[in-house]
Protein backbone atom coordinates (compact mmCIF):
# COMPACT_ATOMS: atom_id res chain seq x y z
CA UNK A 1 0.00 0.00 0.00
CA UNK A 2 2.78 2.50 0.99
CA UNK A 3 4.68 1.69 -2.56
CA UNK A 4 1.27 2.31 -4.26
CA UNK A 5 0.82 5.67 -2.39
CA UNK A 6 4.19 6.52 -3.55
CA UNK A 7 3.80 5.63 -7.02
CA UNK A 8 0.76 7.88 -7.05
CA UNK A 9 2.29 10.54 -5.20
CA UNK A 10 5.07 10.82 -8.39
CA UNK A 11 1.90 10.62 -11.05
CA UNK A 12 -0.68 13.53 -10.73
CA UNK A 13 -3.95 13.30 -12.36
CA UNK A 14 -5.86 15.45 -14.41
CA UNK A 15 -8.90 15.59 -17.06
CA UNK A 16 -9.20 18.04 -19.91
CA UNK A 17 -12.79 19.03 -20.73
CA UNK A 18 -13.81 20.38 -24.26
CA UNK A 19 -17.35 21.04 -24.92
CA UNK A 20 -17.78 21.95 -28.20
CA UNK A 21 -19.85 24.95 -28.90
CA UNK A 22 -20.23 25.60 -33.01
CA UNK A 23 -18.27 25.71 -36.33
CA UNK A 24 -18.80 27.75 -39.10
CA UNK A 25 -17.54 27.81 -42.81
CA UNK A 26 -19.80 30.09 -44.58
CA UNK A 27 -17.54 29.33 -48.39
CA UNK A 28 -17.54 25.68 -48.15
CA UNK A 29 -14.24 25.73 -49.32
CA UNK A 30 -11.32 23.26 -48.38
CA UNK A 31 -7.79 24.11 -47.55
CA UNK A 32 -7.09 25.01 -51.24
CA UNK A 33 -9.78 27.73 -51.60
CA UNK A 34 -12.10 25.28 -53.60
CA UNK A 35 -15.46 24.33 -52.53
CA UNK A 36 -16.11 21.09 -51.02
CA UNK A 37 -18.06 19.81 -54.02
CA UNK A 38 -17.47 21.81 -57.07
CA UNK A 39 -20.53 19.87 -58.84
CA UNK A 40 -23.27 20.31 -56.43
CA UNK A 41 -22.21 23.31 -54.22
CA UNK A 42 -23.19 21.80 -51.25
CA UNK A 43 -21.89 21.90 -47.82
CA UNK A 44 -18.84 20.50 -46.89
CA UNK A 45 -19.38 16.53 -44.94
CA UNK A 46 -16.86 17.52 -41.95
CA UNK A 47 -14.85 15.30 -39.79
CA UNK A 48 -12.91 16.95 -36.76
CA UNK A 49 -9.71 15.47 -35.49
CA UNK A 50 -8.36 16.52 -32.11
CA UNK A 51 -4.93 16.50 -30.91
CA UNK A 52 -3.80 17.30 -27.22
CA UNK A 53 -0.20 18.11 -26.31
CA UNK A 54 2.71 20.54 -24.27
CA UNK A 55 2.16 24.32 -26.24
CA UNK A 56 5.11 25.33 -29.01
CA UNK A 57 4.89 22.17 -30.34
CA UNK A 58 5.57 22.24 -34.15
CA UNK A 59 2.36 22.23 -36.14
CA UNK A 60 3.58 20.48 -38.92
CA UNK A 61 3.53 17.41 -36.42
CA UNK A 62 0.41 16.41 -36.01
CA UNK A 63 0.80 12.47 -34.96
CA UNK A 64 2.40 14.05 -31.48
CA UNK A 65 -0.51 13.57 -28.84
CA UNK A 66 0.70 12.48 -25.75
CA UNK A 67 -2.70 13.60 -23.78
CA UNK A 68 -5.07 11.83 -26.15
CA UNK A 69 -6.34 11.84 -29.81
CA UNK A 70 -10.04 11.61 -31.08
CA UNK A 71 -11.65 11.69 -34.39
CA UNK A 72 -15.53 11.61 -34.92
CA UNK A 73 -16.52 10.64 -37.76
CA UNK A 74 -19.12 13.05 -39.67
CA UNK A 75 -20.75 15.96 -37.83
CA UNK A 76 -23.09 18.33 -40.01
CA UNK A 77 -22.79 21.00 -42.34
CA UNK A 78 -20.89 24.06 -42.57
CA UNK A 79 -22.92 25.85 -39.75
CA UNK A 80 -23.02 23.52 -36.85
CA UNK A 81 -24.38 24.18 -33.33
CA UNK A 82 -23.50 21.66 -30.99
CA UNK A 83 -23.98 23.65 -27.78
CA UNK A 84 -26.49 21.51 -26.41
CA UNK A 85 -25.40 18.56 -28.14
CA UNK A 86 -24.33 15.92 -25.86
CA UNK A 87 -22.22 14.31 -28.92
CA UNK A 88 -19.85 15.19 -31.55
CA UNK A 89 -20.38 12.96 -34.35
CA UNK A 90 -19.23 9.97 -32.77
CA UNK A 91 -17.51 11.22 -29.44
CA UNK A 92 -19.00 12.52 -26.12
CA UNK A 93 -19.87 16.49 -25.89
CA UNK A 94 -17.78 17.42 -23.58
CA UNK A 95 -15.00 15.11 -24.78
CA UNK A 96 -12.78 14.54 -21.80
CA UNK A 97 -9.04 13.55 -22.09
CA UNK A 98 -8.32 11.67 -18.96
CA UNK A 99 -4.98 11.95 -18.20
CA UNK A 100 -2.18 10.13 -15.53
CA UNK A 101 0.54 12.91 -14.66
CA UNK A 102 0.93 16.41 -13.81
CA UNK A 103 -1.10 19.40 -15.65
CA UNK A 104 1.01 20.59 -17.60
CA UNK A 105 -0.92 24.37 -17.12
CA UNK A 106 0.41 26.01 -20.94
CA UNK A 107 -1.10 23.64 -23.39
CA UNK A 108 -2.02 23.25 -26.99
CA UNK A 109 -4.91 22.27 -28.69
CA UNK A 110 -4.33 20.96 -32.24
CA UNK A 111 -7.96 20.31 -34.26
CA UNK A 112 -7.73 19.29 -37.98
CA UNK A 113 -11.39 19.86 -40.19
CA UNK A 114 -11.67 17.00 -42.90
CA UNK A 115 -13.89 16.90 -45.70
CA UNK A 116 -15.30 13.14 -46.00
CA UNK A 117 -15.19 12.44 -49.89
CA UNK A 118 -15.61 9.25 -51.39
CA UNK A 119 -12.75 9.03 -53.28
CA UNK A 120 -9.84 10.71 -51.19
CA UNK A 121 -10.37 13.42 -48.38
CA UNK A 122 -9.77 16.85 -48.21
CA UNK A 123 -8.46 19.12 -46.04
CA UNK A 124 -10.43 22.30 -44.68
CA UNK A 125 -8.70 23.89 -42.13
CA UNK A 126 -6.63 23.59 -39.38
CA UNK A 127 -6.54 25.14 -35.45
CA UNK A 128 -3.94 25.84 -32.92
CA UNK A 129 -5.42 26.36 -29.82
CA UNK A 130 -2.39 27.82 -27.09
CA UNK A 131 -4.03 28.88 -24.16
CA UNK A 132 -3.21 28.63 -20.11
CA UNK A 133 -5.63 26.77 -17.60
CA UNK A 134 -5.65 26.29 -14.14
CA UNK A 135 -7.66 23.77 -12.67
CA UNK A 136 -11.45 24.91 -12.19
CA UNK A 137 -10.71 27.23 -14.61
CA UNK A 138 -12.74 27.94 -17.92
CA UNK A 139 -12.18 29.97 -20.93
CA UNK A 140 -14.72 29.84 -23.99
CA UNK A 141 -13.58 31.45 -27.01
CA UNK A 142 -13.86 31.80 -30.92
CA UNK A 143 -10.56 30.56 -33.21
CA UNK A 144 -9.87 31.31 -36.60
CA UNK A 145 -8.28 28.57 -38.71
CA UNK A 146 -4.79 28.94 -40.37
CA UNK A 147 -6.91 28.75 -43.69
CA UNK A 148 -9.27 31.27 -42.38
CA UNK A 149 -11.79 29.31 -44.00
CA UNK A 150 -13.97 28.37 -40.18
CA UNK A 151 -14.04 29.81 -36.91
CA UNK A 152 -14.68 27.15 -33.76
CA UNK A 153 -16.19 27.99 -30.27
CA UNK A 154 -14.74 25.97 -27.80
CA UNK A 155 -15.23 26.09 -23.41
CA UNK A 156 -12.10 24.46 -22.44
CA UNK A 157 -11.55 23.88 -19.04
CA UNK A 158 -9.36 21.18 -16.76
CA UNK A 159 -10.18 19.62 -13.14
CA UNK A 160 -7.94 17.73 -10.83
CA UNK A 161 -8.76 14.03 -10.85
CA UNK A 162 -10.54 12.53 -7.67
CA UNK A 163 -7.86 13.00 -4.30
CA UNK A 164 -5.29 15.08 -6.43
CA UNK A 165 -4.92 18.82 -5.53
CA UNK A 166 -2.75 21.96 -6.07
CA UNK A 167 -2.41 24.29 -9.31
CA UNK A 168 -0.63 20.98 -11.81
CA UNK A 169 -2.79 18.28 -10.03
CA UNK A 170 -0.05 16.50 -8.41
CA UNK A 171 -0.48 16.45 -4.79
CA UNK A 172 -2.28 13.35 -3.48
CA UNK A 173 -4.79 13.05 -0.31
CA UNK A 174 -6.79 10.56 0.64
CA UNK A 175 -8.48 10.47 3.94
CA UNK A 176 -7.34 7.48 6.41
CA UNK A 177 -7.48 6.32 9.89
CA UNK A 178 -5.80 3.86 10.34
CA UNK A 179 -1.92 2.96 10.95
CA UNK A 180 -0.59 4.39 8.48
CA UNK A 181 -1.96 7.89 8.90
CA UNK A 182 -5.15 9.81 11.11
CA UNK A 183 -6.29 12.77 8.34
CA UNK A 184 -8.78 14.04 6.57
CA UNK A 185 -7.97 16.65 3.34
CA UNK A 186 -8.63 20.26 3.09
CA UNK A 187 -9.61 22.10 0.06
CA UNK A 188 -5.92 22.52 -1.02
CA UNK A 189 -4.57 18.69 -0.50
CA UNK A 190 -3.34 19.70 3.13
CA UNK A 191 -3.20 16.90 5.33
CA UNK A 192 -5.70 17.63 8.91
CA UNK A 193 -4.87 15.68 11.83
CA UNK A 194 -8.07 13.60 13.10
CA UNK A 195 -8.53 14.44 16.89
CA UNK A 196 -6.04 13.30 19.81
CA UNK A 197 -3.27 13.07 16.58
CA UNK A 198 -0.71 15.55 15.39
CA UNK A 199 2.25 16.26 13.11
CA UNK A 200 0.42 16.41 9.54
CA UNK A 201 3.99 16.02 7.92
CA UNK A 202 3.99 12.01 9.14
CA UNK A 203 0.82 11.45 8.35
CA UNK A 204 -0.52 12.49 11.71
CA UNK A 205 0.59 8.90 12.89
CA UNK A 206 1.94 11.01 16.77
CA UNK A 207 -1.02 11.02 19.41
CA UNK A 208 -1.78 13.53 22.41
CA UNK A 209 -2.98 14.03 25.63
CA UNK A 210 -4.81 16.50 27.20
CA UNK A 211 -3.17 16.79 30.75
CA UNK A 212 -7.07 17.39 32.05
CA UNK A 213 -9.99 15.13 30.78
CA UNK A 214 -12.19 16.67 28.75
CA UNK A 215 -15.68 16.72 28.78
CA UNK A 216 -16.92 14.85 25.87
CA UNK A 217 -20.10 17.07 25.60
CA UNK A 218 -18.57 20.14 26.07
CA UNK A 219 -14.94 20.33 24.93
CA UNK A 220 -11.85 18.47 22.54
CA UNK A 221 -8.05 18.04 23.23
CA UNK A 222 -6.40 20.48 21.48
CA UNK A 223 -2.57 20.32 20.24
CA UNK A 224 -1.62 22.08 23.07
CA UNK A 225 -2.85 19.95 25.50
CA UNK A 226 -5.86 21.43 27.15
CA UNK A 227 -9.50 21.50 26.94
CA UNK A 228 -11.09 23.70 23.90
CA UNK A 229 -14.50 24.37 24.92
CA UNK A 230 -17.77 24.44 22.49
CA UNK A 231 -20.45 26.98 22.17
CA UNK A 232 -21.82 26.64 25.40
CA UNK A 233 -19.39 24.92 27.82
CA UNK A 234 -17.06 26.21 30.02
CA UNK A 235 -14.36 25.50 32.53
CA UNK A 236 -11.01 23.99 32.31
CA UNK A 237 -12.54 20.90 31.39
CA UNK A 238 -15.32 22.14 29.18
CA UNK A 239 -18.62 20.67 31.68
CA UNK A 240 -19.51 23.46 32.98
CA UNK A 241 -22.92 24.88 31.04
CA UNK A 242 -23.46 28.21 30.42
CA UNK A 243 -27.20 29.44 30.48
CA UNK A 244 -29.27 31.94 30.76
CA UNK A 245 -29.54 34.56 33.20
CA UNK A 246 -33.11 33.90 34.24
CA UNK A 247 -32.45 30.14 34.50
CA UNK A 248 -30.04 30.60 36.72
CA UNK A 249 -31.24 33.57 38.80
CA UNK A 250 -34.94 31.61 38.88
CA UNK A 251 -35.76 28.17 39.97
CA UNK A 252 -33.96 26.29 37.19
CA UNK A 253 -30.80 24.22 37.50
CA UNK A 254 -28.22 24.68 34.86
CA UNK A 255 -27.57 21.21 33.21
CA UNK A 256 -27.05 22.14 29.71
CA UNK A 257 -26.56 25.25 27.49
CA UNK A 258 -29.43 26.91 26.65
């Protein structure tokens, strides 16, 4: 278990959303300037190819995708709108790239438009998407392709899988008590040391003692060895009530707060 916690502690975790938004290509035209289908006129059958990968990578490489690769198959026309779609073509809308290793935070988005023909396929247009992300973060936006021929809206946003934290998803926390550690995880990752243990750092594995006993109604052992008292309790050992004046100045008895 500890190797396996170690192993994880080296990875980091994180999942790239894209929810795909619309396209556009009012010309029909391909890459070369030609429409789709000189014959008919008609829209172009388009087929979008998505790349993920570090940013300033060369775009003449497009088979370098080390965060994942999708293509799916034929989506619409030349004016799509796929904002509430819950598909694109063939793939899920959002399309998540799930991902084992630290967010990389600078990132580009490579996304190559195909025109399905039946004898050989054409090229429309190409994207390069650099943008930065921090995790919760979302940016939606309109690119331009290097052919200028379409325009894509994209939200593009990235979370930190399950139990990984901080701003490149890499710090690990999972809540235990048992021997190897007493914690539970705050908001950023941080280890917090179940009650009667201490020293976050060693997985809160050290115990302590309050040199008083604390009343288990009205107070906890704090790090510092004495009672903290709740709303309502006091004393050095937190079992003393506190009440209202006219409880106690009348013919009541003060058991509990009030």
């Amino acid at each position: 278990a500890v190797l396996l916690q170690l192993l994880v502690l080296a990875r980091g975790d994180f999942i790239f959303n894209l929810k795909f938004q619309s396209y556009t290509n009012p010309r029909s035209f391909d890459s070369d300037g030609n429409n789709c289908d000189p014959v008919d006129f008609i829209s172009c059958e388009n087929r979008f190819e998505f790349c993920l990968r570090e940013a300033g990578h060369s775009h003449d490489d497009l088979s370098h995708c080390p965060y994942g690769r999708f293509e799916s198959g034929e989506v619409g026309g030349d004016n799509i709108d796929l904002s509430s779609s819950d598909s694109i073509g063939n793939l899920p809308n959002p399309l998540l790239f799930v991902n084992s290793g630290k967010w990389m935070g600078f990132f580009q988005l490579a996304i190559v438009v195909i025109d399905i023909d039946l004898d050989a396929d054409d090229l429309i247009d190409r994207f390069f998407i650099e943008e930065e992300l921090a995790p919760n973060e979302e940016v939606t936006s309109t690119y331009s392709g290097v052919f200028n021929n379409g325009h894509i809206t994209l939200s593009l946003s990235v979370v930190c899988a399950e139990y990984f934290y901080t701003t490149d998803c890499s710090l690990y926390c999972v809540a235990r008590d048992d021997m190897l550690g007493h914690y539970t995880c705050d908001e950023n990752g941080g280890k917090v040391c179940l009650q009667g243990y201490t020293e976050p750092e060693t997985n809160c594995i050290k115990r302590y003692n309050c040199v008083l006993t604390c009343s288990p109604e009205g107070g906890t052992c704090s790090e510092s060895r004495s009672c903290v008292c709740e709303d309502g309790w006091s004393g050095v050992n937190c079992d003393v009530a506190v009440c209202s004046p006219e409880c106690v100045t009348g013919n009541g008895q003060c058991v509990a707060p009030n």
